[in-house]
C-alpha atoms as a PDB file:
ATOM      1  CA  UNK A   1     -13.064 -13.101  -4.763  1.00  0.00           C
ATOM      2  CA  UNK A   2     -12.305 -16.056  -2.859  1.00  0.00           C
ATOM      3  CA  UNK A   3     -12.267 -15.356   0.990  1.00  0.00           C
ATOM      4  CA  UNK A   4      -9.492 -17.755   1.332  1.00  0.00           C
ATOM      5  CA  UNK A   5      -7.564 -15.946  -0.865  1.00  0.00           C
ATOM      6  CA  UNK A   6      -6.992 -12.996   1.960  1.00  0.00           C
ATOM      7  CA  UNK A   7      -4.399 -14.719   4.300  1.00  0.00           C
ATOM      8  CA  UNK A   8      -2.346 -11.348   4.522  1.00  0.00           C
ATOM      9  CA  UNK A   9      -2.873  -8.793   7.098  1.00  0.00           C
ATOM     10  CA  UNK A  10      -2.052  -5.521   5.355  1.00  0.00           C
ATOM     11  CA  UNK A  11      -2.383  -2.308   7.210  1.00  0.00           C
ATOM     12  CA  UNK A  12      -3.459   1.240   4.918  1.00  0.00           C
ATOM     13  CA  UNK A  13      -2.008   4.495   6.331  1.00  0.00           C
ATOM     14  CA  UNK A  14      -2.297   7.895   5.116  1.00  0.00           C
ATOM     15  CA  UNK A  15       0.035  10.490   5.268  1.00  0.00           C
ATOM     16  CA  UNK A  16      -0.519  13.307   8.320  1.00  0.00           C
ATOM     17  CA  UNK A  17       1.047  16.446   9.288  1.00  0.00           C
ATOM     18  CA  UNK A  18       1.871  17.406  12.980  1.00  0.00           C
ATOM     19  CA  UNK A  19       4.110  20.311  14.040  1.00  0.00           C
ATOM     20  CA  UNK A  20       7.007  19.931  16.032  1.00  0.00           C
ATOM     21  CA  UNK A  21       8.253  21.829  19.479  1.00  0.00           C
ATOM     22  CA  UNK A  22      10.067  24.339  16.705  1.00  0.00           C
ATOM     23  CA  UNK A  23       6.550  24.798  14.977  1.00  0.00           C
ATOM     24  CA  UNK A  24       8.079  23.072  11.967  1.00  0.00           C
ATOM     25  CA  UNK A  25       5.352  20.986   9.696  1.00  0.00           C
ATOM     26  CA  UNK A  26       6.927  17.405   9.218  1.00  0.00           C
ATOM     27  CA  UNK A  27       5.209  14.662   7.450  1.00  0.00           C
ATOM     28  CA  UNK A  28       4.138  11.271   8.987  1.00  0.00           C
ATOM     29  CA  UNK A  29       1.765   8.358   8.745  1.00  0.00           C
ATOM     30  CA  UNK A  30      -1.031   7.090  10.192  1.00  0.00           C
ATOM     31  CA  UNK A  31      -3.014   3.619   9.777  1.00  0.00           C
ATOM     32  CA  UNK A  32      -6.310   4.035   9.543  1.00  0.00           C
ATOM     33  CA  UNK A  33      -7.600   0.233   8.478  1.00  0.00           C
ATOM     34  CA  UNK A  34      -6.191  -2.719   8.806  1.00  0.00           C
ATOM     35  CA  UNK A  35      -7.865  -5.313   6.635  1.00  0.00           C
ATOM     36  CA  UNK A  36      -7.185  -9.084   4.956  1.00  0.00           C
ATOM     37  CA  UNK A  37      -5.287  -8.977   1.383  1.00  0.00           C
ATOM     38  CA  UNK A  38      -3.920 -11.420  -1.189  1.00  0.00           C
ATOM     39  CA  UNK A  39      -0.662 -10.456  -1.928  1.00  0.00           C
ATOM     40  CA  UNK A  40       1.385 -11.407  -4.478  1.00  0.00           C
ATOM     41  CA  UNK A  41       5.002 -10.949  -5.949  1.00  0.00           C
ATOM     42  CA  UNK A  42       4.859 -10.480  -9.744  1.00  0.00           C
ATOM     43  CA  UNK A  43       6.830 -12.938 -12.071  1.00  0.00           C
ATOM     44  CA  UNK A  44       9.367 -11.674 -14.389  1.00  0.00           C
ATOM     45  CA  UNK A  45       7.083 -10.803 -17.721  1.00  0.00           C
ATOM     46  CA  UNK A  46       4.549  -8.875 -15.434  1.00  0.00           C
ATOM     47  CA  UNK A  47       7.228  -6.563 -14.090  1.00  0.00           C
ATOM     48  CA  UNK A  48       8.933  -6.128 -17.603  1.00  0.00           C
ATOM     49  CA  UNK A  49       5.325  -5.313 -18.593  1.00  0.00           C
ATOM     50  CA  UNK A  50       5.032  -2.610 -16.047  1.00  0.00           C
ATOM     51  CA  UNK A  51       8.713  -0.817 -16.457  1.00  0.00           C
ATOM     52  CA  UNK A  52       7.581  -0.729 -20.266  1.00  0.00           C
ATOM     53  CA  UNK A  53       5.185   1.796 -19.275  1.00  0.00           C
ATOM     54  CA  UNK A  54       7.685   3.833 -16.682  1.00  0.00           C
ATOM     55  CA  UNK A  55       6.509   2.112 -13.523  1.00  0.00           C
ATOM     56  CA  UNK A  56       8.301   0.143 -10.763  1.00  0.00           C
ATOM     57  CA  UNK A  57       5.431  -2.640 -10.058  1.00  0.00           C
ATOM     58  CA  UNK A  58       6.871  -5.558  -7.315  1.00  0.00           C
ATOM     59  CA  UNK A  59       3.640  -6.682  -5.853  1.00  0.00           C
ATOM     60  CA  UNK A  60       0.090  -7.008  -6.198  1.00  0.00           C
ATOM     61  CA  UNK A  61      -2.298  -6.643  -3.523  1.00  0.00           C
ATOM     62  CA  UNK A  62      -6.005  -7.831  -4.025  1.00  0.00           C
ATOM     63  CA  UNK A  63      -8.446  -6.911  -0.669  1.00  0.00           C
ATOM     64  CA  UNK A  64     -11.888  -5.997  -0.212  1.00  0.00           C
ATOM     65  CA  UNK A  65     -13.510  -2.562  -1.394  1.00  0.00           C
ATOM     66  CA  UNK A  66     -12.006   0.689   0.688  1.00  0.00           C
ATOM     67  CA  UNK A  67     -13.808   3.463   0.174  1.00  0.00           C
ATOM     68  CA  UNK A  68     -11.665   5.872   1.347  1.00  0.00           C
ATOM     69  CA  UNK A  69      -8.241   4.391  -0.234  1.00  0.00           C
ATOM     70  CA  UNK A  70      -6.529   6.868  -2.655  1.00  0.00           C
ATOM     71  CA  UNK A  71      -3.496   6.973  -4.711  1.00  0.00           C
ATOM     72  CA  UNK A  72      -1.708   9.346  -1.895  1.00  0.00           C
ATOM     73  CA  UNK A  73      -1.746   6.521   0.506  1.00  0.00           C
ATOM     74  CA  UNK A  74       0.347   3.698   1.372  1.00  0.00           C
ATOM     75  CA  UNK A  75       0.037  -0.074   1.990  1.00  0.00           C
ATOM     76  CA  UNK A  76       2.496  -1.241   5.508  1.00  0.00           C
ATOM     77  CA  UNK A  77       2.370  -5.235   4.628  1.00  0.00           C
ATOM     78  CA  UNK A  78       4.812  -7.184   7.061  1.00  0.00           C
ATOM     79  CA  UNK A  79       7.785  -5.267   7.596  1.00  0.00           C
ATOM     80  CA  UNK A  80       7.622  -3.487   3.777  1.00  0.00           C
ATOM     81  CA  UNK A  81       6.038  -0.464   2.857  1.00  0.00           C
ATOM     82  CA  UNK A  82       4.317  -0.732  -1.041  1.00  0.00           C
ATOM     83  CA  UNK A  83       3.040   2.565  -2.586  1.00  0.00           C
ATOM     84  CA  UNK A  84      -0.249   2.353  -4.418  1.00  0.00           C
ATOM     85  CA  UNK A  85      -0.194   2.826  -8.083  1.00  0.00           C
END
């Protein structure tokens, strides 16, 4: 992978549960890396390619190994928020 290629600053956060003053368990998210990324809107045949298969695909992001990263997480890249497929 080209190092140039990671202009992007992309943030991953996973979800966490805290409790409320009514002792309610609410969902929320936390970042726990924030690393460099390629990323990259998909053209027109790539995205009909994806929807074939039952899946919503917009972007791809390319970055470094995470070992902790799972499917569960999220990616917070500018002001968007892409889910990890």
């Amino acid at each position: 992978m080209e190092p140039g290629a990671l202009r992007e600053v992309v943030e991953l956060q996973q979800p966490t549960e805290t409790r409320n003053a009514l002792g309610e368990v609410t969902q929320s998210w936390a970042t726990y890396a924030t690393r460099y990324a390629s990323v990259q809107t998909l053209r027109s045949k790539e995205m009909l390619n994806a929807q074939q298969t039952g899946l919503h695909i917009t972007h791809k992001v390319r970055l470094r190994h995470v070992d902790a990263l799972k499917a569960s997480h999220r990616i917070r890249w500018r002001s968007r928020l892409l889910e990890i497929v």
